[in-house]
PDB file of N, CA and C in Angstrom:
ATOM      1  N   UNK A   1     -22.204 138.636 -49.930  1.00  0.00           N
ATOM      2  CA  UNK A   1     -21.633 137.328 -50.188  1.00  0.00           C
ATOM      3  C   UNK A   1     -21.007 137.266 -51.587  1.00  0.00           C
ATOM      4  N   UNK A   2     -21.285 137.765 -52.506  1.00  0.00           N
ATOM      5  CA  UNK A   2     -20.822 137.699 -53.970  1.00  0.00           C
ATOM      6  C   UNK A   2     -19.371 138.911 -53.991  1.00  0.00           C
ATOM      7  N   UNK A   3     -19.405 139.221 -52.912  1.00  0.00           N
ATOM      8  CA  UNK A   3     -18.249 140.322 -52.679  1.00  0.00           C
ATOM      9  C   UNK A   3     -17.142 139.008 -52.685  1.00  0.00           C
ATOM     10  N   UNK A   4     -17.715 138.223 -51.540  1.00  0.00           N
ATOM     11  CA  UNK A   4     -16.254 137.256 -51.337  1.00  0.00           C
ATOM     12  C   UNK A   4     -16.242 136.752 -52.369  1.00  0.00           C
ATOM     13  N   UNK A   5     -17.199 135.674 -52.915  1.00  0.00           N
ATOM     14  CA  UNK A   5     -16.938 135.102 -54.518  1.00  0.00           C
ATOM     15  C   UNK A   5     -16.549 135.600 -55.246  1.00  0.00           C
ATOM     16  N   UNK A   6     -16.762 136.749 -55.077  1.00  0.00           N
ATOM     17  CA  UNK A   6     -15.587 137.121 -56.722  1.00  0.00           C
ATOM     18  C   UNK A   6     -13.985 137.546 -56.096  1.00  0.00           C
ATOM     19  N   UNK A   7     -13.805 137.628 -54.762  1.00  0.00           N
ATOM     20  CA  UNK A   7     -12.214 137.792 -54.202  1.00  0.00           C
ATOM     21  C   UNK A   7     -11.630 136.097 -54.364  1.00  0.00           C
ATOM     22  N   UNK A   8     -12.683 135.162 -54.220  1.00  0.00           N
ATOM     23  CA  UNK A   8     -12.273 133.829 -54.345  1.00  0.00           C
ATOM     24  C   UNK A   8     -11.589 133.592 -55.378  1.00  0.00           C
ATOM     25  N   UNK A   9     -12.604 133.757 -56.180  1.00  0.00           N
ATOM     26  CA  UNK A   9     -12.563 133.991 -58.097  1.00  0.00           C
ATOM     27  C   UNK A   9     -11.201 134.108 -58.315  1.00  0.00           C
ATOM     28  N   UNK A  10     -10.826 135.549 -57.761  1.00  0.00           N
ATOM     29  CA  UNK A  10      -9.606 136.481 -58.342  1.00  0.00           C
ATOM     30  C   UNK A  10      -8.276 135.623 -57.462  1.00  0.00           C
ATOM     31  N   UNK A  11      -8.423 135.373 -56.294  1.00  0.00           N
ATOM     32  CA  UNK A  11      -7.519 134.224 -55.949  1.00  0.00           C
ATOM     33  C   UNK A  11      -6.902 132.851 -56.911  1.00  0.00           C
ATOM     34  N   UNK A  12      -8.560 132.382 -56.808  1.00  0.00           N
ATOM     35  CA  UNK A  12      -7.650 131.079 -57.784  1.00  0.00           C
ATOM     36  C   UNK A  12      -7.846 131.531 -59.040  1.00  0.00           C
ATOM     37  N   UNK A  13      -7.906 132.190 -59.929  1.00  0.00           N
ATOM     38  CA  UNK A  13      -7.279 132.917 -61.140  1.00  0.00           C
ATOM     39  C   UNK A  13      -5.793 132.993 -60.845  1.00  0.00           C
ATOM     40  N   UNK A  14      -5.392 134.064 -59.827  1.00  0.00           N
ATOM     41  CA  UNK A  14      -4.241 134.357 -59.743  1.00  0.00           C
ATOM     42  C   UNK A  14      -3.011 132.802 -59.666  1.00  0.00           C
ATOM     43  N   UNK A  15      -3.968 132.201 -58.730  1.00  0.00           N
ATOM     44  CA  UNK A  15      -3.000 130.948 -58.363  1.00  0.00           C
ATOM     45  C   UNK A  15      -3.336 130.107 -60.015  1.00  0.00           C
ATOM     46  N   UNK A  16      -3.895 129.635 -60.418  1.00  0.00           N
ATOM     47  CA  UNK A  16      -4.086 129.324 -61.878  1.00  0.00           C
ATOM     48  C   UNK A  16      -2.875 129.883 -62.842  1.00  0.00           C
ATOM     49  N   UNK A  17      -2.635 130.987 -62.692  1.00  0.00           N
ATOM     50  CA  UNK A  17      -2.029 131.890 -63.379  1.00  0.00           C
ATOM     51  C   UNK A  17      -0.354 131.593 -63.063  1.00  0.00           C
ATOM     52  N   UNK A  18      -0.347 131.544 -62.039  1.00  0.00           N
ATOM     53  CA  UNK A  18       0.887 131.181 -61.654  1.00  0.00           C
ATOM     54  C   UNK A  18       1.144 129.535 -61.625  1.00  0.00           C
ATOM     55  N   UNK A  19       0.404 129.026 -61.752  1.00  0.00           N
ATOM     56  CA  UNK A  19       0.683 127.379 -61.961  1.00  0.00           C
ATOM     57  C   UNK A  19       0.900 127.262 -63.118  1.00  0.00           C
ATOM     58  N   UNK A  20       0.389 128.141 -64.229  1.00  0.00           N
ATOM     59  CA  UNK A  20       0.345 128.223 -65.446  1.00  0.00           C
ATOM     60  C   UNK A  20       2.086 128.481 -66.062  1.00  0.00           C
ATOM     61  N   UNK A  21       2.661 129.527 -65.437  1.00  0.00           N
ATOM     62  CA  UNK A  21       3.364 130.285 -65.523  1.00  0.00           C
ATOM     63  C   UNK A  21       4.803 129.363 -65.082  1.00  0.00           C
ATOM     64  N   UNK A  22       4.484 128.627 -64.093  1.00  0.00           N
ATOM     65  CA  UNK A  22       5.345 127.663 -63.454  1.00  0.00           C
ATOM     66  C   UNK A  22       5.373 126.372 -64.179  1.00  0.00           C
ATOM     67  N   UNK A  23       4.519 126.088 -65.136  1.00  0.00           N
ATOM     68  CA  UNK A  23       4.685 124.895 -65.597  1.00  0.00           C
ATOM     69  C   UNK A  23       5.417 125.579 -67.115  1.00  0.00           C
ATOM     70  N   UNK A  24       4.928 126.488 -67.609  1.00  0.00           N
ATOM     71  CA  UNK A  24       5.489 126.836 -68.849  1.00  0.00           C
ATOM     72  C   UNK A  24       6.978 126.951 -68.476  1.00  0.00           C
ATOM     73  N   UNK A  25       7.717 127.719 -67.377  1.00  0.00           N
ATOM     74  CA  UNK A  25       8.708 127.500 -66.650  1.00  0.00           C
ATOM     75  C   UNK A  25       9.623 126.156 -66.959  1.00  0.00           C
ATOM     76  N   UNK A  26       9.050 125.259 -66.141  1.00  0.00           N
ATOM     77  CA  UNK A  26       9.001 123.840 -66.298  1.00  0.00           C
ATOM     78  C   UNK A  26       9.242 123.022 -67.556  1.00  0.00           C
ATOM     79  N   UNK A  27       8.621 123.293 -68.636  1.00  0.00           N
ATOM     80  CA  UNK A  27       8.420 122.914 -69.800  1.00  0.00           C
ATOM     81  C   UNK A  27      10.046 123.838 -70.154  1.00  0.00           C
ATOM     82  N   UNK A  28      10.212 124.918 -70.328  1.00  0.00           N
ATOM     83  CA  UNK A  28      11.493 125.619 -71.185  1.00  0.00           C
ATOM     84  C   UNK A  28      13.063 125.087 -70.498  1.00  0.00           C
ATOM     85  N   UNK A  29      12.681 124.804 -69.248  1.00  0.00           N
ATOM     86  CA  UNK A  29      13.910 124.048 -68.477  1.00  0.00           C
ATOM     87  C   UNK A  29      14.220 122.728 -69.404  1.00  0.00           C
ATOM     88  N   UNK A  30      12.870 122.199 -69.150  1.00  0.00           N
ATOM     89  CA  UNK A  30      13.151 120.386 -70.031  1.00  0.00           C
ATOM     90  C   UNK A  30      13.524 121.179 -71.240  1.00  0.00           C
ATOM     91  N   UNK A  31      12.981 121.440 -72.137  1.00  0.00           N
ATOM     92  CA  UNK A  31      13.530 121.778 -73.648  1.00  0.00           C
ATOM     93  C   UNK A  31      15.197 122.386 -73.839  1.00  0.00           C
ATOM     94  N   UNK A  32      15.220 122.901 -72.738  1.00  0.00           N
ATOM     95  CA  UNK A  32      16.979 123.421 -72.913  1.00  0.00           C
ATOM     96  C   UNK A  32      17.687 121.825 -72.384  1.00  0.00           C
ATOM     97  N   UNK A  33      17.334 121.152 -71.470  1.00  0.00           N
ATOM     98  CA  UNK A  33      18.153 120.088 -71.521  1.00  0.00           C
ATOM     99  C   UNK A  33      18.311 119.327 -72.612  1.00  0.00           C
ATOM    100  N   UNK A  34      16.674 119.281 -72.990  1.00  0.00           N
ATOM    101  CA  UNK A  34      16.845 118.102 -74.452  1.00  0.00           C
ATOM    102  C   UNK A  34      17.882 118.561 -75.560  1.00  0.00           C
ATOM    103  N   UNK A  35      17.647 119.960 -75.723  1.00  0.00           N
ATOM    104  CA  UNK A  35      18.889 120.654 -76.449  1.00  0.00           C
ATOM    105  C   UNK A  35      20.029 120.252 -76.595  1.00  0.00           C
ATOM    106  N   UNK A  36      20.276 120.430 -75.202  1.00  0.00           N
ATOM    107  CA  UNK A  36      21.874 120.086 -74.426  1.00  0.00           C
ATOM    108  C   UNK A  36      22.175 118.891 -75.166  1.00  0.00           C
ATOM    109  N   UNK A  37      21.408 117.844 -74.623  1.00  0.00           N
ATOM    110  CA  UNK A  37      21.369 116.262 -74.704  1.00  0.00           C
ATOM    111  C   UNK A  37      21.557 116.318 -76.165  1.00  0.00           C
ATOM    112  N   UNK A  38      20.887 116.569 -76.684  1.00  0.00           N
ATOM    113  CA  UNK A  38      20.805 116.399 -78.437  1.00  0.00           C
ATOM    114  C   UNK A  38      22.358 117.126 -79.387  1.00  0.00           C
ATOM    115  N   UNK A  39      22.796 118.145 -78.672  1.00  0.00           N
ATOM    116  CA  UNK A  39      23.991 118.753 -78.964  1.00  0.00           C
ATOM    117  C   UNK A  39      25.004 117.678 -78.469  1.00  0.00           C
ATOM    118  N   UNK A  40      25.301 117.621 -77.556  1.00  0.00           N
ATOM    119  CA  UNK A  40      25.912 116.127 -77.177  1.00  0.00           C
ATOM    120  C   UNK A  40      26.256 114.910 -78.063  1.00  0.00           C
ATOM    121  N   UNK A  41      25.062 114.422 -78.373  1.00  0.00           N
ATOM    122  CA  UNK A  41      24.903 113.476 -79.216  1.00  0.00           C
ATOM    123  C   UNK A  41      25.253 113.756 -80.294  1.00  0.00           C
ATOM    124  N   UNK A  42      25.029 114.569 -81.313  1.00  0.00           N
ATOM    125  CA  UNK A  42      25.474 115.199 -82.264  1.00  0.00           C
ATOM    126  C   UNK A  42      27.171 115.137 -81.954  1.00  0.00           C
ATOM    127  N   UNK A  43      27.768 115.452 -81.254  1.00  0.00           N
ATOM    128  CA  UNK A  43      29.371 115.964 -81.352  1.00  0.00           C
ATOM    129  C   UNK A  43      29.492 114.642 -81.572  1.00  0.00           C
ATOM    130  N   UNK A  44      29.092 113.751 -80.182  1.00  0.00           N
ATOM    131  CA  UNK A  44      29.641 112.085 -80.214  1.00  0.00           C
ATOM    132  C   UNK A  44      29.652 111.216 -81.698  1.00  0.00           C
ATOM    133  N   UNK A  45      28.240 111.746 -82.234  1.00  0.00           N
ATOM    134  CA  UNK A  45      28.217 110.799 -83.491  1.00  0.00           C
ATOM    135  C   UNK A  45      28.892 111.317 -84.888  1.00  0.00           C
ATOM    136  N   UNK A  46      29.350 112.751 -84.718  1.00  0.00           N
ATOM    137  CA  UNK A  46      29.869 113.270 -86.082  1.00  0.00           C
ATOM    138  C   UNK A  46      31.266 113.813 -85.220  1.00  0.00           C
ATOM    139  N   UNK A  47      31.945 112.764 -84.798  1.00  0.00           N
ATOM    140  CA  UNK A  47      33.114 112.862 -84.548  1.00  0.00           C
ATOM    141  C   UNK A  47      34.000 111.849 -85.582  1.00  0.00           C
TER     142      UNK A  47
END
């Protein structure tokens, strides 16, 4: 039985890992828009 618990384990680790991985993802997408957005703004107001 501790055979499967630790395949469990290593499952949601893995899936952890990748939620992890997907939100950091997530997070660098938003930051390049805010970029964008903020470059934008910048041209508009020092025009």
């Amino acid at each position: 039985m501790s055979g499967n618990l630790n395949s469990n384990n290593i499952e949601k680790d893995e899936f952890d890992l990748n939620t992890e991985v997907s939100d950091y993802e997530d997070l660098i997408t938003k930051l390049k828009e805010i970029k964008s957005t903020i470059a934008l703004l910048e041209k508009t107001i020092f025009r």
